[in-house]
C-alpha atoms as a PDB file:
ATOM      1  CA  UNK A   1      17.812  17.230  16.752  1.00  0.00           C
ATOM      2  CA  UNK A   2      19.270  14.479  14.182  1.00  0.00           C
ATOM      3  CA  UNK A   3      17.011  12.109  13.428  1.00  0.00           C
ATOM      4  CA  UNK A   4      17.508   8.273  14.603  1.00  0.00           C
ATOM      5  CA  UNK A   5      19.371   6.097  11.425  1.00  0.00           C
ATOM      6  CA  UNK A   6      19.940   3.239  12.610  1.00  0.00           C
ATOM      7  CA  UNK A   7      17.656   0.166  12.547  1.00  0.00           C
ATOM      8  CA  UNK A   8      18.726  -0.991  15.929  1.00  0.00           C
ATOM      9  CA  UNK A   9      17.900   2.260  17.512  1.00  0.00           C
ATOM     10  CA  UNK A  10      14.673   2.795  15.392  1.00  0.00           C
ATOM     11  CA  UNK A  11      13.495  -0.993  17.349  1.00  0.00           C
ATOM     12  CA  UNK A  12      14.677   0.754  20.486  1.00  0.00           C
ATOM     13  CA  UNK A  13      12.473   3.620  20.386  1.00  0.00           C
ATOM     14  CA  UNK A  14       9.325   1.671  18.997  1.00  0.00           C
ATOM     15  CA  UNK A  15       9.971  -0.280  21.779  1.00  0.00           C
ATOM     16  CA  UNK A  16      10.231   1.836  24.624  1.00  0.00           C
ATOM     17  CA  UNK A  17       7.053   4.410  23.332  1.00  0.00           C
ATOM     18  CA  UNK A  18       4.797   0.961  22.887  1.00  0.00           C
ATOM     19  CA  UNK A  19       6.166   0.345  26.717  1.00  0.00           C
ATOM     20  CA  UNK A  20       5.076   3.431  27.699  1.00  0.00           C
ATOM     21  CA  UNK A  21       1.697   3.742  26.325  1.00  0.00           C
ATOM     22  CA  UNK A  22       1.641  -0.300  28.048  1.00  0.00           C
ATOM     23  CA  UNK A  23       2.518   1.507  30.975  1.00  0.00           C
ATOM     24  CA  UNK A  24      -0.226   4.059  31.387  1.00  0.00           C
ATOM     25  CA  UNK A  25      -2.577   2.888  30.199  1.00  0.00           C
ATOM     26  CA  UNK A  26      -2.780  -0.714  31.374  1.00  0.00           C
ATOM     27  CA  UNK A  27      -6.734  -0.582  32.551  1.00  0.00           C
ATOM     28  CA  UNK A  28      -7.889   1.049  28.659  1.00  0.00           C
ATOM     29  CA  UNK A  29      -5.831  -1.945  27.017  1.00  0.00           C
ATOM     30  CA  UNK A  30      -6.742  -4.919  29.820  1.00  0.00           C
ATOM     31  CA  UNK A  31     -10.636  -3.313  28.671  1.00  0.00           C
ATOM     32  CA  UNK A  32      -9.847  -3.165  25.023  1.00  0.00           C
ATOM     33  CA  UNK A  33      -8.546  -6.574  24.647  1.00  0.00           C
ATOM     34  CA  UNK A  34     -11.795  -8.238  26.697  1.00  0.00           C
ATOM     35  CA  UNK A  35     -14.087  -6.202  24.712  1.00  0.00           C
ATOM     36  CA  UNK A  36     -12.212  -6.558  21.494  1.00  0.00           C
ATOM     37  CA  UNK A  37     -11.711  -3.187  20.851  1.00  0.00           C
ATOM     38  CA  UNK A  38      -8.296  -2.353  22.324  1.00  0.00           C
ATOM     39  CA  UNK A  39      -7.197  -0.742  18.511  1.00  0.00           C
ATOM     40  CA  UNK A  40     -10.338   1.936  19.145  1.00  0.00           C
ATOM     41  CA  UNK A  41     -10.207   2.002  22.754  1.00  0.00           C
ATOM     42  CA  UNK A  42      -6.304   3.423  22.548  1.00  0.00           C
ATOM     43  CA  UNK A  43      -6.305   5.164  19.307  1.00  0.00           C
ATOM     44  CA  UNK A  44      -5.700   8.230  20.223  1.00  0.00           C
ATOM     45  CA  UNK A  45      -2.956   7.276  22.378  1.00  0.00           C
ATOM     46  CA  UNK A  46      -1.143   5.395  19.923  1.00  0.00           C
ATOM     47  CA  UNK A  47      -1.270   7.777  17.376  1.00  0.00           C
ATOM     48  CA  UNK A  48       0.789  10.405  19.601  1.00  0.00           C
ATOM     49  CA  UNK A  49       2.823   7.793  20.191  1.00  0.00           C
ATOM     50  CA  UNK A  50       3.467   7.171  16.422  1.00  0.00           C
ATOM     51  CA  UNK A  51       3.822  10.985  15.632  1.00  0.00           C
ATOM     52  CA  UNK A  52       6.480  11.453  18.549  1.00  0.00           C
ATOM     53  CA  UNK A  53       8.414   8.341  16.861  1.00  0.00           C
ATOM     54  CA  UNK A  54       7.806   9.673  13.127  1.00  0.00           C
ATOM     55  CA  UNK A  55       9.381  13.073  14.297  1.00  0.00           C
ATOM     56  CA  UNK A  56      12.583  11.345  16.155  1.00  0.00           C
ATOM     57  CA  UNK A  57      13.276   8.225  12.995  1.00  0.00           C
ATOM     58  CA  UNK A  58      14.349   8.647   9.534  1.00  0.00           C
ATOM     59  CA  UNK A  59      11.450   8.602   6.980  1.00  0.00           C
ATOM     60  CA  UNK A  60      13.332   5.493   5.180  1.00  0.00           C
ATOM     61  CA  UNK A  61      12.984   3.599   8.606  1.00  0.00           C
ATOM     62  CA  UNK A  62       9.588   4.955   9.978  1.00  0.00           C
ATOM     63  CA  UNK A  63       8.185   3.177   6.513  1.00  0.00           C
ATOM     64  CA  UNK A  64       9.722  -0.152   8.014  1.00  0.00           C
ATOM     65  CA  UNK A  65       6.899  -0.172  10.580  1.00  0.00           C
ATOM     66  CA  UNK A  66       9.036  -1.142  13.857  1.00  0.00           C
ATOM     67  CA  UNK A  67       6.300   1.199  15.623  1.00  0.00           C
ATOM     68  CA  UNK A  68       3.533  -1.054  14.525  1.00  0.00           C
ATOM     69  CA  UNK A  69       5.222  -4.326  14.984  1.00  0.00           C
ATOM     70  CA  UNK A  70       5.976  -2.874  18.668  1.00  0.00           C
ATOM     71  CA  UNK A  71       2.262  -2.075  19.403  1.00  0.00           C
ATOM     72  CA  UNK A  72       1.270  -5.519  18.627  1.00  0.00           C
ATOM     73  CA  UNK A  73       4.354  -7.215  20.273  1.00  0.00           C
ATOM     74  CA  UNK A  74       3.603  -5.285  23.657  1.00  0.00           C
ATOM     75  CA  UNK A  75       0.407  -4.548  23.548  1.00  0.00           C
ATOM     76  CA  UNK A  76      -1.424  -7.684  22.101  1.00  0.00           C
ATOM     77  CA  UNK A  77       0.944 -10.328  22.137  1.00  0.00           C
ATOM     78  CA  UNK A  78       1.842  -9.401  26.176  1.00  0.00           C
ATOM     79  CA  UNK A  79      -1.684  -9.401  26.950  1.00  0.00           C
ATOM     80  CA  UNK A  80      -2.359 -12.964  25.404  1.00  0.00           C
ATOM     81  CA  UNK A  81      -3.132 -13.976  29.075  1.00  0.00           C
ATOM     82  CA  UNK A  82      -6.110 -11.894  29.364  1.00  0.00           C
ATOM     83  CA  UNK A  83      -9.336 -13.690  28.794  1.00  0.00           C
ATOM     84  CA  UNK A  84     -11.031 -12.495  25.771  1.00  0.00           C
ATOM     85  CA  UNK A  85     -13.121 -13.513  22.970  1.00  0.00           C
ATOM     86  CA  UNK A  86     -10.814 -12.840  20.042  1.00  0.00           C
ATOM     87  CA  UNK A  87      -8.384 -16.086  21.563  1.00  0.00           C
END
C-alpha cells in the first residue's frame, strides 16, 4: 500500500480516525471530559488510532501532528458543551 503524501489527505485521515474513535466511544469521552480525565480514560484507543494513521501517512507528514490536532479538534473542542470542571 503507498503511503498517503499529501497534506490535504494526511488532514483527511486524522480527521476521519479522530471521528471514529468520537463515534464509539462517545460515553468513555462524555465521562472523561466531566471527570477530567478523557486523555487517560481513551488512551488506549487513541493510540491504535495513531498507529493505524502512522502506518497509512508519510513519516515527513505524521511528524506534522494532524493526528493530534484532530483528537483535540473532535474530541475536546466538540465536547466544549459538556459541563466539566476544566471550563
Amino acid at each position: 500500500m503507498n503511503l498517503i503524501q499529501t497534506e490535504e489527505a494526511a488532514r483527511r485521515l486524522a480527521r476521519a480516525i479522530a471521528s471514529d474513535l468520537s463515534l464509539y466511544n462517545e460515553a468513555k469521552i462524555v465521562q472523561g471530559v466531566i471527570e477530567d480525565n478523557l486523555f487517560e480514560v481513551i488512551q488506549d484507543e487513541i493510540a491504535e488510532g495513531q498507529a493505524l494513521y502512522k502506518n497509512r501517512v508519510a513519516p515527513e507528514l505524521v511528524a506534522k501532528n494532524f493526528y493530534g490536532k484532530a483528537i483535540v479538534d473532535i474530541l475536546v473542542r466538540a465536547k466544549r458543551h459538556i459541563k466539566s470542571k476544566v471550563w
